[in-house]
C-alpha atoms as a PDB file:
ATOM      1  CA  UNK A   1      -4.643  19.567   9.524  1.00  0.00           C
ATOM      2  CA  UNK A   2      -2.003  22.235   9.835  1.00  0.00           C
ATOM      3  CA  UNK A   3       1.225  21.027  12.033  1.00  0.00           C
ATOM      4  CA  UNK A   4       4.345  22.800  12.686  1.00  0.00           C
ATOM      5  CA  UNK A   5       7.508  20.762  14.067  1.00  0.00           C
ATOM      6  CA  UNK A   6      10.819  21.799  14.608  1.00  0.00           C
ATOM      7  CA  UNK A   7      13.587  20.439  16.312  1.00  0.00           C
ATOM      8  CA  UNK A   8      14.499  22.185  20.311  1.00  0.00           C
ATOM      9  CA  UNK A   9      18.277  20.259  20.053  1.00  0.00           C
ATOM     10  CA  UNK A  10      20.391  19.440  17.230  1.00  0.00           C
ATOM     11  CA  UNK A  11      18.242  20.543  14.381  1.00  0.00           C
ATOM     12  CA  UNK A  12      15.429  22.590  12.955  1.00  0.00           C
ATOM     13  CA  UNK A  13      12.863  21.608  10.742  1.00  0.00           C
ATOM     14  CA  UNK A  14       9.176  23.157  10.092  1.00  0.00           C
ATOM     15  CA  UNK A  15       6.543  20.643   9.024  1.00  0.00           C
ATOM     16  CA  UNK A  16       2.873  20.976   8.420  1.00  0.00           C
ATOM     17  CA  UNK A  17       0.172  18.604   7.487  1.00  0.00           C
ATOM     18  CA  UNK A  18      -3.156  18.947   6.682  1.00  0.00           C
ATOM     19  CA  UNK A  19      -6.345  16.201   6.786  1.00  0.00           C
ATOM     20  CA  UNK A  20      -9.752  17.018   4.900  1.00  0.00           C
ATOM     21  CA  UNK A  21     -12.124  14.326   5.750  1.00  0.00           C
ATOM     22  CA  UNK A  22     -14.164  13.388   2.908  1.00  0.00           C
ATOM     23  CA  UNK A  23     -17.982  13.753   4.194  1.00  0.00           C
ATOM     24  CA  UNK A  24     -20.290  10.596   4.315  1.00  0.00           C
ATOM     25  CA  UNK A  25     -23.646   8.997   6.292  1.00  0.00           C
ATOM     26  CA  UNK A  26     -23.280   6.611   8.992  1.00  0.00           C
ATOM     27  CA  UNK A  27     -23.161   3.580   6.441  1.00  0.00           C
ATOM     28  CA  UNK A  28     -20.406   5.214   4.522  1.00  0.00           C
ATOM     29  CA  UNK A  29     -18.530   5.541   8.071  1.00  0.00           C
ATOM     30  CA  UNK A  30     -19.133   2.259   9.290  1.00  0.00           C
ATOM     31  CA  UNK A  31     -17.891   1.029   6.075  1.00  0.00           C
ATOM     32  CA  UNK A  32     -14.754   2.915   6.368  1.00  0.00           C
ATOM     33  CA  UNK A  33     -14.302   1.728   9.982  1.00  0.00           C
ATOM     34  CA  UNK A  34     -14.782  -1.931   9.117  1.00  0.00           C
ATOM     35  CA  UNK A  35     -12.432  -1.422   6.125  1.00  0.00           C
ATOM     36  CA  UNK A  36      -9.493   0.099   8.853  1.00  0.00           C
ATOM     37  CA  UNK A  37     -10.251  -3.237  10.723  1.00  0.00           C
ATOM     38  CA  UNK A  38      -9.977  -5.777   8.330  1.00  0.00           C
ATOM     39  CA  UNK A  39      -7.019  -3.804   6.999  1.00  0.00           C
ATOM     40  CA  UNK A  40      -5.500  -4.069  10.681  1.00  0.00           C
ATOM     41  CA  UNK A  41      -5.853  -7.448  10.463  1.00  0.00           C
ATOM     42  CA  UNK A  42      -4.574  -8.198   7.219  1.00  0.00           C
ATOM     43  CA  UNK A  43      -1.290  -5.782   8.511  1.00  0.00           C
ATOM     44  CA  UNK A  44      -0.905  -7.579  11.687  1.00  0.00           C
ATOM     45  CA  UNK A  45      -0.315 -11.321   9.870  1.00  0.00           C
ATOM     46  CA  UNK A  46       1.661  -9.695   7.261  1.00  0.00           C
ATOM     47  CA  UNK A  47       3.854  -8.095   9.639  1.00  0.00           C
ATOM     48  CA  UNK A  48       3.816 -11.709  11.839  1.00  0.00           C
ATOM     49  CA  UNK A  49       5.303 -13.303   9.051  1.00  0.00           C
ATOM     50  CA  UNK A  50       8.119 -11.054   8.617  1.00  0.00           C
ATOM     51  CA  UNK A  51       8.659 -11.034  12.368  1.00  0.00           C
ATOM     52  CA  UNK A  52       9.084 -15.012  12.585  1.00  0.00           C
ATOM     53  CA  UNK A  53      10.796 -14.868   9.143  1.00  0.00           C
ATOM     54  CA  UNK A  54      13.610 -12.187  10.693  1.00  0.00           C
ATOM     55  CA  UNK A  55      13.558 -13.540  13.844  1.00  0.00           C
ATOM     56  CA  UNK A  56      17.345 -13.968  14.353  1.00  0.00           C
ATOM     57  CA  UNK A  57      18.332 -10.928  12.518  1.00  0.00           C
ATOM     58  CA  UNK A  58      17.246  -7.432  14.957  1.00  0.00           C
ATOM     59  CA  UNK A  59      18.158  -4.807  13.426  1.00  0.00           C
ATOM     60  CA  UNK A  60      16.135  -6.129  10.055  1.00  0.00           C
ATOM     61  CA  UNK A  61      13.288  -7.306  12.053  1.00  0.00           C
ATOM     62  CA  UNK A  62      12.988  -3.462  13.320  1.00  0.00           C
ATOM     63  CA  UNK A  63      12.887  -2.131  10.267  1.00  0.00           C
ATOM     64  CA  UNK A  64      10.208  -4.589   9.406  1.00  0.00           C
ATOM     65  CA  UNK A  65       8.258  -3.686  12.171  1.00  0.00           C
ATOM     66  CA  UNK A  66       8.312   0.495  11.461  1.00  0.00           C
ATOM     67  CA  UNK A  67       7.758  -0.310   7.788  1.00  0.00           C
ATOM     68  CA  UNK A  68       4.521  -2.516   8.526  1.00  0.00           C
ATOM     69  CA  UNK A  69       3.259   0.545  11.026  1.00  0.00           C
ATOM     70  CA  UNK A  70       3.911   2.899   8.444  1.00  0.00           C
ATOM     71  CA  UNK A  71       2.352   0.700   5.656  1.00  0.00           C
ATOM     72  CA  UNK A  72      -0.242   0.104   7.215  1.00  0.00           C
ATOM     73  CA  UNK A  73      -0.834   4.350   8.625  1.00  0.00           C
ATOM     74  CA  UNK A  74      -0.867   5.098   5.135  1.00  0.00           C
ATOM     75  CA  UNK A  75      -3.642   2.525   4.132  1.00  0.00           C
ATOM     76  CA  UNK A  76      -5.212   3.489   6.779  1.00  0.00           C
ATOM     77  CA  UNK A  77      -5.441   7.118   5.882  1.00  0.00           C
ATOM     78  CA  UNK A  78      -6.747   6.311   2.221  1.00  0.00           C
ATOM     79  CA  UNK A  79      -9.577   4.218   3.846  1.00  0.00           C
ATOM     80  CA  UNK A  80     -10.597   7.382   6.162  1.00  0.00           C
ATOM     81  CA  UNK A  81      -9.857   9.235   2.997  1.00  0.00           C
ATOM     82  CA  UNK A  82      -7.930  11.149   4.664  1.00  0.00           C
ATOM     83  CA  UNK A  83      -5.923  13.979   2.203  1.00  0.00           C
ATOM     84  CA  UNK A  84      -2.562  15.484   4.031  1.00  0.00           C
ATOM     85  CA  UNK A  85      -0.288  18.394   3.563  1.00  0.00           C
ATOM     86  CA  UNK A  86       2.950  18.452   4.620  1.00  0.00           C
ATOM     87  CA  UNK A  87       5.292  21.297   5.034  1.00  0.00           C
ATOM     88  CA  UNK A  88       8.846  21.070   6.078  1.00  0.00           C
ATOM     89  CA  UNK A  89      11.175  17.868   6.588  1.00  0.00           C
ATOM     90  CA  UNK A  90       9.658  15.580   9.497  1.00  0.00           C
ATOM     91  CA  UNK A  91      12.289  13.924  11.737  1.00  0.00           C
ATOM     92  CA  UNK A  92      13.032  10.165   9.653  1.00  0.00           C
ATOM     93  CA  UNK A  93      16.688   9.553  11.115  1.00  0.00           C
ATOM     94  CA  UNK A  94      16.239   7.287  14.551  1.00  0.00           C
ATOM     95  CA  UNK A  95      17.053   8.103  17.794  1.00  0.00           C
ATOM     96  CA  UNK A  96      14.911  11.038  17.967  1.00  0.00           C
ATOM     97  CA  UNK A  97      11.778  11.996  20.293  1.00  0.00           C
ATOM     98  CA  UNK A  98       8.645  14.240  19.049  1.00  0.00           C
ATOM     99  CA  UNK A  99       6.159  15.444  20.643  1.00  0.00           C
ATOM    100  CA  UNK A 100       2.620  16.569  19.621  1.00  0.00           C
ATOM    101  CA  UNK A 101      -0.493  17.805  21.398  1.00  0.00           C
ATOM    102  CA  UNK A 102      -3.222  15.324  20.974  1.00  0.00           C
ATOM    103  CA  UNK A 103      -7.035  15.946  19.219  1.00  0.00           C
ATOM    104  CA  UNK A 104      -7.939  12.793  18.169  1.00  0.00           C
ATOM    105  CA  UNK A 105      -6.979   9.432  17.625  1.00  0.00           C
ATOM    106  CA  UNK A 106      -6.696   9.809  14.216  1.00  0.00           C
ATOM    107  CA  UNK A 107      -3.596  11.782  15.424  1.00  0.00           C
ATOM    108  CA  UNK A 108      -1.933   8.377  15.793  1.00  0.00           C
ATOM    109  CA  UNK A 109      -2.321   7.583  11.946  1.00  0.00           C
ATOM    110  CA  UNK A 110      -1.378  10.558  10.782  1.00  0.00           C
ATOM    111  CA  UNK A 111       2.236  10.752  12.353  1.00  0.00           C
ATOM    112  CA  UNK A 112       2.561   6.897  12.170  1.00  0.00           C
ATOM    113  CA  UNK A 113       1.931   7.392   8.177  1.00  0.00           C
ATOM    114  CA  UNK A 114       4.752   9.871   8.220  1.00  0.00           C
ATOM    115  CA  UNK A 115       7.445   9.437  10.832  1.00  0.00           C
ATOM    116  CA  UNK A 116       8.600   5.678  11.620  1.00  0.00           C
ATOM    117  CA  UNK A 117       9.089   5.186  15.471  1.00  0.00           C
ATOM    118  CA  UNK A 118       7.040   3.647  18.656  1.00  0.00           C
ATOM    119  CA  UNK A 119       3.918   5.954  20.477  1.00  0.00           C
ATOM    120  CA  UNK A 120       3.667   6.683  24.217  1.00  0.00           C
ATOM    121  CA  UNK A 121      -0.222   5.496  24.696  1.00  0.00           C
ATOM    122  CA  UNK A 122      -3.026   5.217  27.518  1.00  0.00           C
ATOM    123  CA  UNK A 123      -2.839   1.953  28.358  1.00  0.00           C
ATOM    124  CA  UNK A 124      -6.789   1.392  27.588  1.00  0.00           C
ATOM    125  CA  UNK A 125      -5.620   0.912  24.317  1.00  0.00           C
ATOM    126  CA  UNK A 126      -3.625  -2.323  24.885  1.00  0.00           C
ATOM    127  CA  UNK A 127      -7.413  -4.000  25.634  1.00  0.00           C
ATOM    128  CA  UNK A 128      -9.077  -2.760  22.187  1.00  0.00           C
ATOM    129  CA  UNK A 129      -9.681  -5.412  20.319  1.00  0.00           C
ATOM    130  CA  UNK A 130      -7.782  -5.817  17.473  1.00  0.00           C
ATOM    131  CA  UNK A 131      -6.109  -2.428  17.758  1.00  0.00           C
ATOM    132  CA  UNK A 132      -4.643  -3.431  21.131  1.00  0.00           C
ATOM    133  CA  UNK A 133      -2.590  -6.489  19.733  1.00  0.00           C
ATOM    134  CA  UNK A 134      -1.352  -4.353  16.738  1.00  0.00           C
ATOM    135  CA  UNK A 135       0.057  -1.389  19.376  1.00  0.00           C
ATOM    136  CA  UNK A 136       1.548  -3.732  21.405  1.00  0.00           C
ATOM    137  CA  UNK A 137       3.290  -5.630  18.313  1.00  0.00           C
ATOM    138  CA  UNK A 138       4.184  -1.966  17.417  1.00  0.00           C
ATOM    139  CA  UNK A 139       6.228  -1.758  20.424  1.00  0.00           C
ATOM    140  CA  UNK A 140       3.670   0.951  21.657  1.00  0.00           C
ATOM    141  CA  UNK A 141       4.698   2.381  25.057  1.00  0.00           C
ATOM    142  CA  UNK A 142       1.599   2.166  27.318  1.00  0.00           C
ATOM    143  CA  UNK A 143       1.319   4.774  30.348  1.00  0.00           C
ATOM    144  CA  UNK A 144      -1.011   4.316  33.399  1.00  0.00           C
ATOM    145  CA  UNK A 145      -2.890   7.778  33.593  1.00  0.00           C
ATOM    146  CA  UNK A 146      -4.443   7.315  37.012  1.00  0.00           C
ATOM    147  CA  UNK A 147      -0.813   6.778  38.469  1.00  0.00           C
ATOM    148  CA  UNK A 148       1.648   9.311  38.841  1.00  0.00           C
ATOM    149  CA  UNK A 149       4.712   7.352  39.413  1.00  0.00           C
ATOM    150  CA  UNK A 150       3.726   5.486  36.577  1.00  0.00           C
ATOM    151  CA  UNK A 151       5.149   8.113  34.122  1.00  0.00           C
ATOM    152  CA  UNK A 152       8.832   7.883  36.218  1.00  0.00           C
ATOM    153  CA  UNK A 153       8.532   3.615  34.808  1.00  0.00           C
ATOM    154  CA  UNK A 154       7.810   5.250  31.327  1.00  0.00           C
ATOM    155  CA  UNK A 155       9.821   7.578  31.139  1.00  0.00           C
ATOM    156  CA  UNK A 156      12.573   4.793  31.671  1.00  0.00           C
ATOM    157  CA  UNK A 157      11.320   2.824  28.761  1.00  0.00           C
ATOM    158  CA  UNK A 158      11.090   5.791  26.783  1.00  0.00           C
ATOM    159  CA  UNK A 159      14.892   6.205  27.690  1.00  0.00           C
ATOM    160  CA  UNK A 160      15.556   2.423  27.013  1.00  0.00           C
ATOM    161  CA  UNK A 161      13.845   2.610  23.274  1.00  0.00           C
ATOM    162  CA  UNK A 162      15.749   5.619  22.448  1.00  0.00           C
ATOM    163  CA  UNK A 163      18.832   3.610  22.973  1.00  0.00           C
ATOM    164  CA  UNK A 164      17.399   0.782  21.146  1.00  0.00           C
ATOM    165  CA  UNK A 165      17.427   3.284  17.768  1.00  0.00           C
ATOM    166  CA  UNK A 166      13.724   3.943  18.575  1.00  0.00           C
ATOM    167  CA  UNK A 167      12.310   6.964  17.453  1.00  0.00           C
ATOM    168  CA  UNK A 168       9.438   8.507  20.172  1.00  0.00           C
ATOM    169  CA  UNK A 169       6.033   9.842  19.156  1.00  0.00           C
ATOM    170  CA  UNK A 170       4.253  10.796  22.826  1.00  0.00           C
ATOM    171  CA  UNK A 171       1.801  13.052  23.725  1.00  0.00           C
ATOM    172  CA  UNK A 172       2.465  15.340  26.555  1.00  0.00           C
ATOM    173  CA  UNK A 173      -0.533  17.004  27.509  1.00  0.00           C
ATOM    174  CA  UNK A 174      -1.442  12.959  28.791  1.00  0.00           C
ATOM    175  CA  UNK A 175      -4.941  13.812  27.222  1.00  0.00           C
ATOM    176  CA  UNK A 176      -6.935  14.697  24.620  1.00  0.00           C
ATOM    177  CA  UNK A 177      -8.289  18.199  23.632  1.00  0.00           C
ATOM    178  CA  UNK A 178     -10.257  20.125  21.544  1.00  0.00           C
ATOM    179  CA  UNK A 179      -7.306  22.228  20.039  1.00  0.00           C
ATOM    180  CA  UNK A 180      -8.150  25.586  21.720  1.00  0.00           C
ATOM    181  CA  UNK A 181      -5.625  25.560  24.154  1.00  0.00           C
ATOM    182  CA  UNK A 182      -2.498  23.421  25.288  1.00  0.00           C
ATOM    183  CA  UNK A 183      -3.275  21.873  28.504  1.00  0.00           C
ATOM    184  CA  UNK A 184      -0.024  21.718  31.296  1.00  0.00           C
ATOM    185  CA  UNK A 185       2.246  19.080  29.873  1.00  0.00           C
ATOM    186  CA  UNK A 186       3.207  16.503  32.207  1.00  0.00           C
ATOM    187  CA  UNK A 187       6.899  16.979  33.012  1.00  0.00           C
ATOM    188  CA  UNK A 188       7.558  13.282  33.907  1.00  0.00           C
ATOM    189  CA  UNK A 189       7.282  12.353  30.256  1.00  0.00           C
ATOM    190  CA  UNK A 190       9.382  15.546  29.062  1.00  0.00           C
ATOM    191  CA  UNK A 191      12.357  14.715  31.541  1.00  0.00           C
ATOM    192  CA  UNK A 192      13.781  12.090  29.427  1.00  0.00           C
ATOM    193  CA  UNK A 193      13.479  14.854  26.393  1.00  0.00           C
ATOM    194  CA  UNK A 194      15.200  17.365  29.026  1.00  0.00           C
ATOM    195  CA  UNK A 195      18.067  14.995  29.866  1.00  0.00           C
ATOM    196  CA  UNK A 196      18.456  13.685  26.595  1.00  0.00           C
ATOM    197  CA  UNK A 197      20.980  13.917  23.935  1.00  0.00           C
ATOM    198  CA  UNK A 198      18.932  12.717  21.054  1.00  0.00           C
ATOM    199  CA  UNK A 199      17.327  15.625  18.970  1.00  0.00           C
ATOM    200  CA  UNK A 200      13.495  16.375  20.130  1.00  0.00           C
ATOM    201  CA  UNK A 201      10.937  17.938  17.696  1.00  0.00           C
ATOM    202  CA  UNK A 202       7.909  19.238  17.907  1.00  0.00           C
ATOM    203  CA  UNK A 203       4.377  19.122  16.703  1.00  0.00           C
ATOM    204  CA  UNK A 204       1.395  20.950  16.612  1.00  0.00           C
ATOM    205  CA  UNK A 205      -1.575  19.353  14.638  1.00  0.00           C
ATOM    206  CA  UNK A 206      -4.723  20.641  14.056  1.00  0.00           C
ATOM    207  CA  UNK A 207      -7.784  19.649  11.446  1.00  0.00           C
ATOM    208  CA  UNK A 208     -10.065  21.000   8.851  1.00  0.00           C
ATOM    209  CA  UNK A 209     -13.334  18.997   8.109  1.00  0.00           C
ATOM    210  CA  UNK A 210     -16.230  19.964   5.668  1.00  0.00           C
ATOM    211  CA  UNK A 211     -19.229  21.762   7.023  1.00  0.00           C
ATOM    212  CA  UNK A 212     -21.314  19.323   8.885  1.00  0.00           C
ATOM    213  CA  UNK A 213     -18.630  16.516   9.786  1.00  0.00           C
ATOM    214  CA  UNK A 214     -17.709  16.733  13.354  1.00  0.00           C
ATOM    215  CA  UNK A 215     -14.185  18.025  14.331  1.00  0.00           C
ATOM    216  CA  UNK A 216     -11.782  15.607  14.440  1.00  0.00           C
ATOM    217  CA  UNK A 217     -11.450  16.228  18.492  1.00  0.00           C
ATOM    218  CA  UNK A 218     -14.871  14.484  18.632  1.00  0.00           C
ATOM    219  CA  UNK A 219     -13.263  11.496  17.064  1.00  0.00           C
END
């Protein structure tokens, strides 16, 4: 899955990445899934322990946190088996926002596994099971999609992580696609990039699957 990021601020930098999903049946893939599951819930008690263990000390409990997300990306991605390619130098040093368009959420791995900092999400995904307790331990930033003046609240959050030493990860087409075109980004979520003096990248993701495995927009 080809992406190419650069910074529109302070600095420039070109990465790319690549996934090749590794064909299978439906038991293979349920396996997989299952495997991402348990492996959630294996990273969500390791990463509770830490928390309670570095409970007085913030600044190491943060770094706990991002290293548990990315940890646990990365596992992730070898359970999928998942193969990336990256070109270029993605953004590591916190405060910084990037944003991406958005195929799949698989997308949510792959950046996770590479760039430490919190995601701007649907808020749907706060009720998965499982998955929803993990995001919001993440610090994930969840949006309401059916109200506009919902993204103004965000957009303050986003504004109040960044100060925290947050890196930003959001999505603002506010949707999913199927890669052929960028849909209108919503400017709400872009104004705190606009107005901000942290350095913004960019992203632009697309995947490669074998013949016969659906693309990853159907994911």
């Amino acid at each position: 899955m080809p992406w190419t990021s650069g910074s529109s601020v302070s600095s420039s930098v070109e990465p790319s990445a690549d996934f090749v999903a590794v064909p299978g049946g439906r038991v293979r893939q349920v396996l997989r899934i299952g495997s991402v599951a348990t492996w959630t819930g294996f990273s969500f008690l390791l990463w509770g322990v830490g928390a309670l263990l570095f409970f007085p000390l913030a600044r190491v409990r943060q770094r706990w946190r991002l290293s548990s997300f990315r940890r646990w990306a990365g596992g992730s991605c070898r359970l999928l088996g998942m193969r990336r390619t990256i070109e270029g130098t993605p953004p590591l040093d916190a405060p910084f926002i990037l944003v991406s368009n958005h195929l799949s959420y698989v997308d949510i791995i792959l950046l996770a596994s590479v760039v430490p900092g919190v995601f701007v999400a649907k808020r749907e995904v706060r009720a998965w099971p499982m998955w929803g307790l993990f995001a919001s331990a993440m610090r994930t930033i969840y949006v309401d999609r059916e109200r506009r003046r919902d993204a103004l609240r965000v957009a303050s959050v986003i504004d109040s992580a960044l100060g925290q030493g947050e890196g930003v990860i959001l999505f603002p087409e506010g949707t999913s696609t199927d890669g052929s075109r960028v849909q209108p980004l919503k400017p709400a979520l872009l104004a705190v990039a606009a107005n901000s003096a942290h350095p913004v990248h960019y992203a632009r993701l697309s995947y490669r699957t074998p013949e016969g495995v659906p693309p990853a927009a159907q994911t």
